[in-house]
N, C-alpha and C. Protein backbone atom coordinates (compact mmCIF):
# COMPACT_ATOMS: atom_id res chain seq x y z
N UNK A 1 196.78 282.30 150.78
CA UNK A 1 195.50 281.81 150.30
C UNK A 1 195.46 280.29 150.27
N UNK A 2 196.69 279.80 150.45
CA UNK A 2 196.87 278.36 149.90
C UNK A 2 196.34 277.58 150.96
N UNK A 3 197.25 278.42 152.33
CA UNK A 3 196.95 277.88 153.91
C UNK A 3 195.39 277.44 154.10
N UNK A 4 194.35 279.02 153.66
CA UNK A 4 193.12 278.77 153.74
C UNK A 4 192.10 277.81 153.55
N UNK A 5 192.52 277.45 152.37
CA UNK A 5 192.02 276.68 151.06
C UNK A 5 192.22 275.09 151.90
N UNK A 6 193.55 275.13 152.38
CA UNK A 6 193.90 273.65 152.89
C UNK A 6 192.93 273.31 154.19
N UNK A 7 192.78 274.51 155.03
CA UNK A 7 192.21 274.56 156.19
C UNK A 7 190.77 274.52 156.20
N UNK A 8 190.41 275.14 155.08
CA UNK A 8 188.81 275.41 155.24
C UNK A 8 187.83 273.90 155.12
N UNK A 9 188.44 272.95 154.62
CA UNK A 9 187.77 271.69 154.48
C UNK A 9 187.30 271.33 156.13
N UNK A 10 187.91 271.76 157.48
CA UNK A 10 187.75 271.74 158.86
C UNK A 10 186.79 272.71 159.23
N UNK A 11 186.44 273.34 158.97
CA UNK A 11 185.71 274.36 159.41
C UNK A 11 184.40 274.15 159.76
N UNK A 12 183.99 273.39 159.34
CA UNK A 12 182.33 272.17 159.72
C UNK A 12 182.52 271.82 160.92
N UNK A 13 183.66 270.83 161.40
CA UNK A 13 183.98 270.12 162.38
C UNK A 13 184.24 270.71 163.63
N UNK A 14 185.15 271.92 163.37
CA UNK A 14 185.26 272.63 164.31
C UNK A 14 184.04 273.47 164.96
N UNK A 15 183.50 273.80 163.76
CA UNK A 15 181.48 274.61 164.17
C UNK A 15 181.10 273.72 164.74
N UNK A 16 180.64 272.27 164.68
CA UNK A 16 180.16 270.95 165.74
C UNK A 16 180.89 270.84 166.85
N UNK A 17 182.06 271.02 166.97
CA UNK A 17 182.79 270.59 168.31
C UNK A 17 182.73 271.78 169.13
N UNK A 18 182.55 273.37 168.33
CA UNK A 18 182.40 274.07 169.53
C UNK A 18 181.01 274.37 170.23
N UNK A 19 180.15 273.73 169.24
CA UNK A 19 178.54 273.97 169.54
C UNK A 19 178.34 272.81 170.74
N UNK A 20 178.65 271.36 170.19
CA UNK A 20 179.39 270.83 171.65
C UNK A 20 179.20 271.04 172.91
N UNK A 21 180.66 271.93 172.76
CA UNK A 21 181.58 272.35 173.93
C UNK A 21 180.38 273.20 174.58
N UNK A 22 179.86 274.26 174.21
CA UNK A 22 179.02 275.23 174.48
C UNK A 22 177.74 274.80 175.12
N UNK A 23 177.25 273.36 174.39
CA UNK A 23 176.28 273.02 174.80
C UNK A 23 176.55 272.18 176.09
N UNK A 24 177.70 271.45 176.24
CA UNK A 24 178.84 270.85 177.31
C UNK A 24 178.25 271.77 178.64
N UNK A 25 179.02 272.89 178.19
CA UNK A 25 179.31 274.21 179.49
C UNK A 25 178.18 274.69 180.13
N UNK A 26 177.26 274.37 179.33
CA UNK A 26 175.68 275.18 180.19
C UNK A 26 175.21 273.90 180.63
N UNK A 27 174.98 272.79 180.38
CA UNK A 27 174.36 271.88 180.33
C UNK A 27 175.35 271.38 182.44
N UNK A 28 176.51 271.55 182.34
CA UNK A 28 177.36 271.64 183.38
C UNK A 28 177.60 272.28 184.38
N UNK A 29 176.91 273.39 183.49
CA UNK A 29 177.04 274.58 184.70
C UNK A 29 175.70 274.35 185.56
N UNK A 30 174.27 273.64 184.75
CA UNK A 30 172.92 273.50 186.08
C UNK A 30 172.82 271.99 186.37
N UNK A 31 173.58 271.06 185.45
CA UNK A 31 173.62 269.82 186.17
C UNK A 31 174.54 269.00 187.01
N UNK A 32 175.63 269.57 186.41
CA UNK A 32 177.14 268.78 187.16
C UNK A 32 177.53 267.61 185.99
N UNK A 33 177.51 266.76 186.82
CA UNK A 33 178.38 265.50 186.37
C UNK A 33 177.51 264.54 184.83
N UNK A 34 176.39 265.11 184.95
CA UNK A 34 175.50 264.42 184.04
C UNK A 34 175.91 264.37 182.62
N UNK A 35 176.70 265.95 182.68
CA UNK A 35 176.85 266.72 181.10
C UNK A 35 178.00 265.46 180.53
N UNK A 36 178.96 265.18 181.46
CA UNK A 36 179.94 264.31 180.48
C UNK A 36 179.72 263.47 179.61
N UNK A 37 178.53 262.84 179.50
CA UNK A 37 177.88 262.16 178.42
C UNK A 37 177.98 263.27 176.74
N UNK A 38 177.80 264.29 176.96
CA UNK A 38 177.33 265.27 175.85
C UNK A 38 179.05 265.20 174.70
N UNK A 39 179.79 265.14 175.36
CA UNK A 39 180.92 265.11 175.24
C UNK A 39 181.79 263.62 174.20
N UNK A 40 180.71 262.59 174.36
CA UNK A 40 181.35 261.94 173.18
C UNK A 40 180.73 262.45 172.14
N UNK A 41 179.40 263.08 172.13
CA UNK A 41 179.03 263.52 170.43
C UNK A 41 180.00 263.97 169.92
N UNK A 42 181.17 264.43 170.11
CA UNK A 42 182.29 265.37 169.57
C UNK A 42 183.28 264.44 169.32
N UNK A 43 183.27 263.17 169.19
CA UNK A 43 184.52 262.24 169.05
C UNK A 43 184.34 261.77 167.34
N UNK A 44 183.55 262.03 166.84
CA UNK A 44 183.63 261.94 165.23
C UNK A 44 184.20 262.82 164.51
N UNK A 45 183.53 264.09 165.09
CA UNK A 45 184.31 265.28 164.74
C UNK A 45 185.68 265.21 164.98
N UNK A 46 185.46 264.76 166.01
CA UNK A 46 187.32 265.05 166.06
C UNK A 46 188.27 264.06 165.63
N UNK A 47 187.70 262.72 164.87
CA UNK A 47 188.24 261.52 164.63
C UNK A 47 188.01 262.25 162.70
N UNK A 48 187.36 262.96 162.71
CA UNK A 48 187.50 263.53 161.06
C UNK A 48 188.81 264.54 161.02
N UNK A 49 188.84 265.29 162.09
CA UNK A 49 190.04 266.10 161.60
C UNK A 49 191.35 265.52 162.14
N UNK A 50 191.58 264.41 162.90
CA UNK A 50 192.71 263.51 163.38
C UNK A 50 192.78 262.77 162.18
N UNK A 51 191.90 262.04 161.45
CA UNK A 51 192.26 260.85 161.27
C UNK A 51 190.62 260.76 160.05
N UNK A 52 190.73 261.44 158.88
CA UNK A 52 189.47 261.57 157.83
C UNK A 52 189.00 260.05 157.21
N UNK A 53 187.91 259.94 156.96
CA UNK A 53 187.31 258.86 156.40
C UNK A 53 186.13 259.09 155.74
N UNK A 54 185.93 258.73 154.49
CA UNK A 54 185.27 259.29 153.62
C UNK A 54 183.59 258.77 154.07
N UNK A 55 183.67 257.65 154.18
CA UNK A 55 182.71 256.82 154.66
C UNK A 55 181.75 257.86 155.89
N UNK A 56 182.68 258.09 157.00
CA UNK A 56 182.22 258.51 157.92
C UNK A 56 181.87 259.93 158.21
N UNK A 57 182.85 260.63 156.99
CA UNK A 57 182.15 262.04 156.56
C UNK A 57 180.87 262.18 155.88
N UNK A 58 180.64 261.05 155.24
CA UNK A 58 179.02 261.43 154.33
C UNK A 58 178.02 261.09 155.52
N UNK A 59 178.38 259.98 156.17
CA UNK A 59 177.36 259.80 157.02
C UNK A 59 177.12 260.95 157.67
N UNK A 60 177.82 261.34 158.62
CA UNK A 60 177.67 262.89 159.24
C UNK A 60 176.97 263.67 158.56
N UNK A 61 177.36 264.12 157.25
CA UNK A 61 177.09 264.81 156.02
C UNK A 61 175.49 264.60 156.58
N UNK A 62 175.01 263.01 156.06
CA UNK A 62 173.74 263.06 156.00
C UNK A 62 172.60 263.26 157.48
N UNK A 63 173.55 262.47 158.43
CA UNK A 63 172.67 263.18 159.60
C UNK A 63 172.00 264.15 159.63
N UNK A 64 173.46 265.37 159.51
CA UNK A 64 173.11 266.31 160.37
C UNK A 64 172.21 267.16 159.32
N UNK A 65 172.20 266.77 158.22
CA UNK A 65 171.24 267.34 157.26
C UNK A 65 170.24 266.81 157.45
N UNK A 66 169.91 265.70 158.20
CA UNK A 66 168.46 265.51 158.02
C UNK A 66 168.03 265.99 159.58
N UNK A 67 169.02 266.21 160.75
CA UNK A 67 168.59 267.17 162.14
C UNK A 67 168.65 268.26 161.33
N UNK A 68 169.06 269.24 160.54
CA UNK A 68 169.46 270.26 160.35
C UNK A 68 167.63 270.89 160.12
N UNK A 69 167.56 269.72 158.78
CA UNK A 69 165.91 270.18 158.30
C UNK A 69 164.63 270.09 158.80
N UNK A 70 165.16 269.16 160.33
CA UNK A 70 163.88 268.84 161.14
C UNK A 70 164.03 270.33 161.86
N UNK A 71 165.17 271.19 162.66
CA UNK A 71 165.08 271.98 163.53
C UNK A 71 164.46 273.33 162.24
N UNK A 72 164.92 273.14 161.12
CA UNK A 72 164.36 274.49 160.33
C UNK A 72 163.10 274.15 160.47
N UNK A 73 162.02 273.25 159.84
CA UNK A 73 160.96 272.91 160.39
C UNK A 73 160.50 273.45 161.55
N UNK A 74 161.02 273.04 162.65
CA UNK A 74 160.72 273.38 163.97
C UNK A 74 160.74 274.70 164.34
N UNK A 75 161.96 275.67 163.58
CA UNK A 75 161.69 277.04 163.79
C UNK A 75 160.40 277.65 163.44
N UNK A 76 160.71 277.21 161.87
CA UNK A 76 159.79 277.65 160.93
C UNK A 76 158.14 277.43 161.40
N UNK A 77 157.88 276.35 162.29
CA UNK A 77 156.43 276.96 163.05
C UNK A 77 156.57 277.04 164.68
N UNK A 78 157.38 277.48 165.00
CA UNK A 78 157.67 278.18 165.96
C UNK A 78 157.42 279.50 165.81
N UNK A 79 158.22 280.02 164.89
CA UNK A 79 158.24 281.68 164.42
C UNK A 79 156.99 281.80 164.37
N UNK A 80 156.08 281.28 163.28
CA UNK A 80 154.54 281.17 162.62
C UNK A 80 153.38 281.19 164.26
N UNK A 81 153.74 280.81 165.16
CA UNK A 81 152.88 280.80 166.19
C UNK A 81 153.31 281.98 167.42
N UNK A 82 154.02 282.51 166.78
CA UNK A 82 154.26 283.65 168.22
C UNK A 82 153.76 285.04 167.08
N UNK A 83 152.72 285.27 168.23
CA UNK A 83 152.25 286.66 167.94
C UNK A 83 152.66 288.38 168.07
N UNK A 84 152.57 287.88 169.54
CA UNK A 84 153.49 289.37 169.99
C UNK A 84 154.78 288.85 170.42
N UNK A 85 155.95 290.10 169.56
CA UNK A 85 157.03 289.85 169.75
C UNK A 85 157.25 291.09 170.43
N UNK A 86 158.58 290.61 171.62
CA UNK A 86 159.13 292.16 172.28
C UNK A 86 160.38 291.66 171.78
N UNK A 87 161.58 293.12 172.45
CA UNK A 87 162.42 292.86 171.12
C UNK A 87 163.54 291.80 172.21
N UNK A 88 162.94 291.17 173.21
CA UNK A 88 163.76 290.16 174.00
C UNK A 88 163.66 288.63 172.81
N UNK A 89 162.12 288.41 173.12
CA UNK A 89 162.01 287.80 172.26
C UNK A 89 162.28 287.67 170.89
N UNK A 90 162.20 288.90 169.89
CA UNK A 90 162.81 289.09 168.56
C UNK A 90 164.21 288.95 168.29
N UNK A 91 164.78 289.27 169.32
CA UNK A 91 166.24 288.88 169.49
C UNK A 91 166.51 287.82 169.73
N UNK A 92 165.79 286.32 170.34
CA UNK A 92 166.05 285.42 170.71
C UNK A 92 165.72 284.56 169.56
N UNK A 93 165.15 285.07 168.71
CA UNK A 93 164.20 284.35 167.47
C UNK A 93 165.10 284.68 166.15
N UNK A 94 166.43 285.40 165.87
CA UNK A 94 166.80 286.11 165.76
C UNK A 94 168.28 285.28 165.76
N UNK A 95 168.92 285.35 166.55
CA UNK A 95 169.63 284.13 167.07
C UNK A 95 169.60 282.33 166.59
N UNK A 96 168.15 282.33 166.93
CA UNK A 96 168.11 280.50 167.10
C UNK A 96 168.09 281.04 165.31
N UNK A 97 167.88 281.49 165.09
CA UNK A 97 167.07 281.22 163.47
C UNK A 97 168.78 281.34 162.41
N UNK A 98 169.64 282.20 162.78
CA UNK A 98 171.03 281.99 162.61
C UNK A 98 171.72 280.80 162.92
N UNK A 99 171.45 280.34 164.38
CA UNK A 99 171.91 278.90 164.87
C UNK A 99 171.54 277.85 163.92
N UNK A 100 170.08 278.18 163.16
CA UNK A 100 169.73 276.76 162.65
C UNK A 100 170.09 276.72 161.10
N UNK A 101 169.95 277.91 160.49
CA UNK A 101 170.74 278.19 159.24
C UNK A 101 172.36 277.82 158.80
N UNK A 102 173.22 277.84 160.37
CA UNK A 102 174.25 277.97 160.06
C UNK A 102 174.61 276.31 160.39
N UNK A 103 173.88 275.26 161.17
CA UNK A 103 173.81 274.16 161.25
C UNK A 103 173.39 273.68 160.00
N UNK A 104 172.55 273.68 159.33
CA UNK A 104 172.42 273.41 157.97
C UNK A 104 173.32 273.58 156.74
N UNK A 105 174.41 274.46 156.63
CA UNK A 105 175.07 275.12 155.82
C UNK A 105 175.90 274.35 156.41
N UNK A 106 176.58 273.79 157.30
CA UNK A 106 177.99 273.31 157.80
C UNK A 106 177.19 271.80 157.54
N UNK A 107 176.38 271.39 157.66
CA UNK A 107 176.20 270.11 157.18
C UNK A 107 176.18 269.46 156.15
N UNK A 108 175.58 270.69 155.01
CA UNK A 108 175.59 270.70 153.94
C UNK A 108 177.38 270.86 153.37
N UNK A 109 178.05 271.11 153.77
CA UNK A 109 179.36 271.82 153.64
C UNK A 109 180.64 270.43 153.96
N UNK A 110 180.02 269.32 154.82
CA UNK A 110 180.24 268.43 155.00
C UNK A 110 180.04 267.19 154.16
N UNK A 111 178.84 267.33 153.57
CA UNK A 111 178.42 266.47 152.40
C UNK A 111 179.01 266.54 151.61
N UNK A 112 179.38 268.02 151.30
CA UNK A 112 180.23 268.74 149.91
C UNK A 112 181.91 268.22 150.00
N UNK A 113 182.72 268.49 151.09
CA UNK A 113 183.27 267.99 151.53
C UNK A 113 183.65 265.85 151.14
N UNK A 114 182.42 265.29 151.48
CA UNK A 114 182.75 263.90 151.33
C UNK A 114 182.52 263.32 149.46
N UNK A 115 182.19 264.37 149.17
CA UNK A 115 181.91 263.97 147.87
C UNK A 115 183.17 264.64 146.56
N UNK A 116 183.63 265.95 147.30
CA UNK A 116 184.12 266.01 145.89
C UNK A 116 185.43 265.83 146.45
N UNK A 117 185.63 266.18 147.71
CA UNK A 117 187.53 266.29 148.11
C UNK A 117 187.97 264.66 148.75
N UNK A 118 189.09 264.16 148.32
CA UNK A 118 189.56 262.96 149.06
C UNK A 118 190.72 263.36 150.29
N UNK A 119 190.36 263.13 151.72
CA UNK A 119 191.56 263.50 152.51
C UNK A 119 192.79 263.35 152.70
């Protein structure tokens, strides 16, 4: 339990670096060479779990909480304007709406993170 406990303070960072990576891989797979740009967004993240700084965790913290609440927004009348749903679409709505919940919660989780734990 102890292992967990030590580990789980990463678990934000690693959710950003693989969303990333993911977004990296498609973005690569229809453009090519363009995507390597996408690829420094992930150098904070990974400069938090190399090498932590309190400073630079809240900032993150606060970013991505304030992208976090623009894309809930953005779902939130997204959803509100689609009428007929099939279940391609309900499933896709379904998805993003998990994606944007769980971006919010790891940002939030990051804040939590810079405020009460010292690395």
């Amino acid at each position: 339990m102890a292992l967990i406990s030590n580990y789980s303070k990463f678990i934000p960072y690693l959710y950003f670096i693989a969303v990333i990576a993911y977004w990296f891989t498609n973005i690569n797979r229809l453009e090519g060479l363009t995507a390597y740009p996408i690829l420094l967004f992930s150098i904070p993240f990974l400069w938090q779990i190399i090498k932590p700084n309190k400073q630079l965790n809240f900032v993150l913290g606060i970013t991505f909480v304030c992208l976090s609440s623009y894309l809930i927004l953005a779902y939130l009348f997204d959803v509100l304007q689609i009428t007929d749903l099939s279940f391609t679409s309900n499933h896709l709505m379904l998805l993003g709406g998990l994606f944007v919940i769980t971006n919010f919660i790891m940002a939030l989780w990051i804040i939590k993170n810079s405020i009460r734990q010292a690395f």
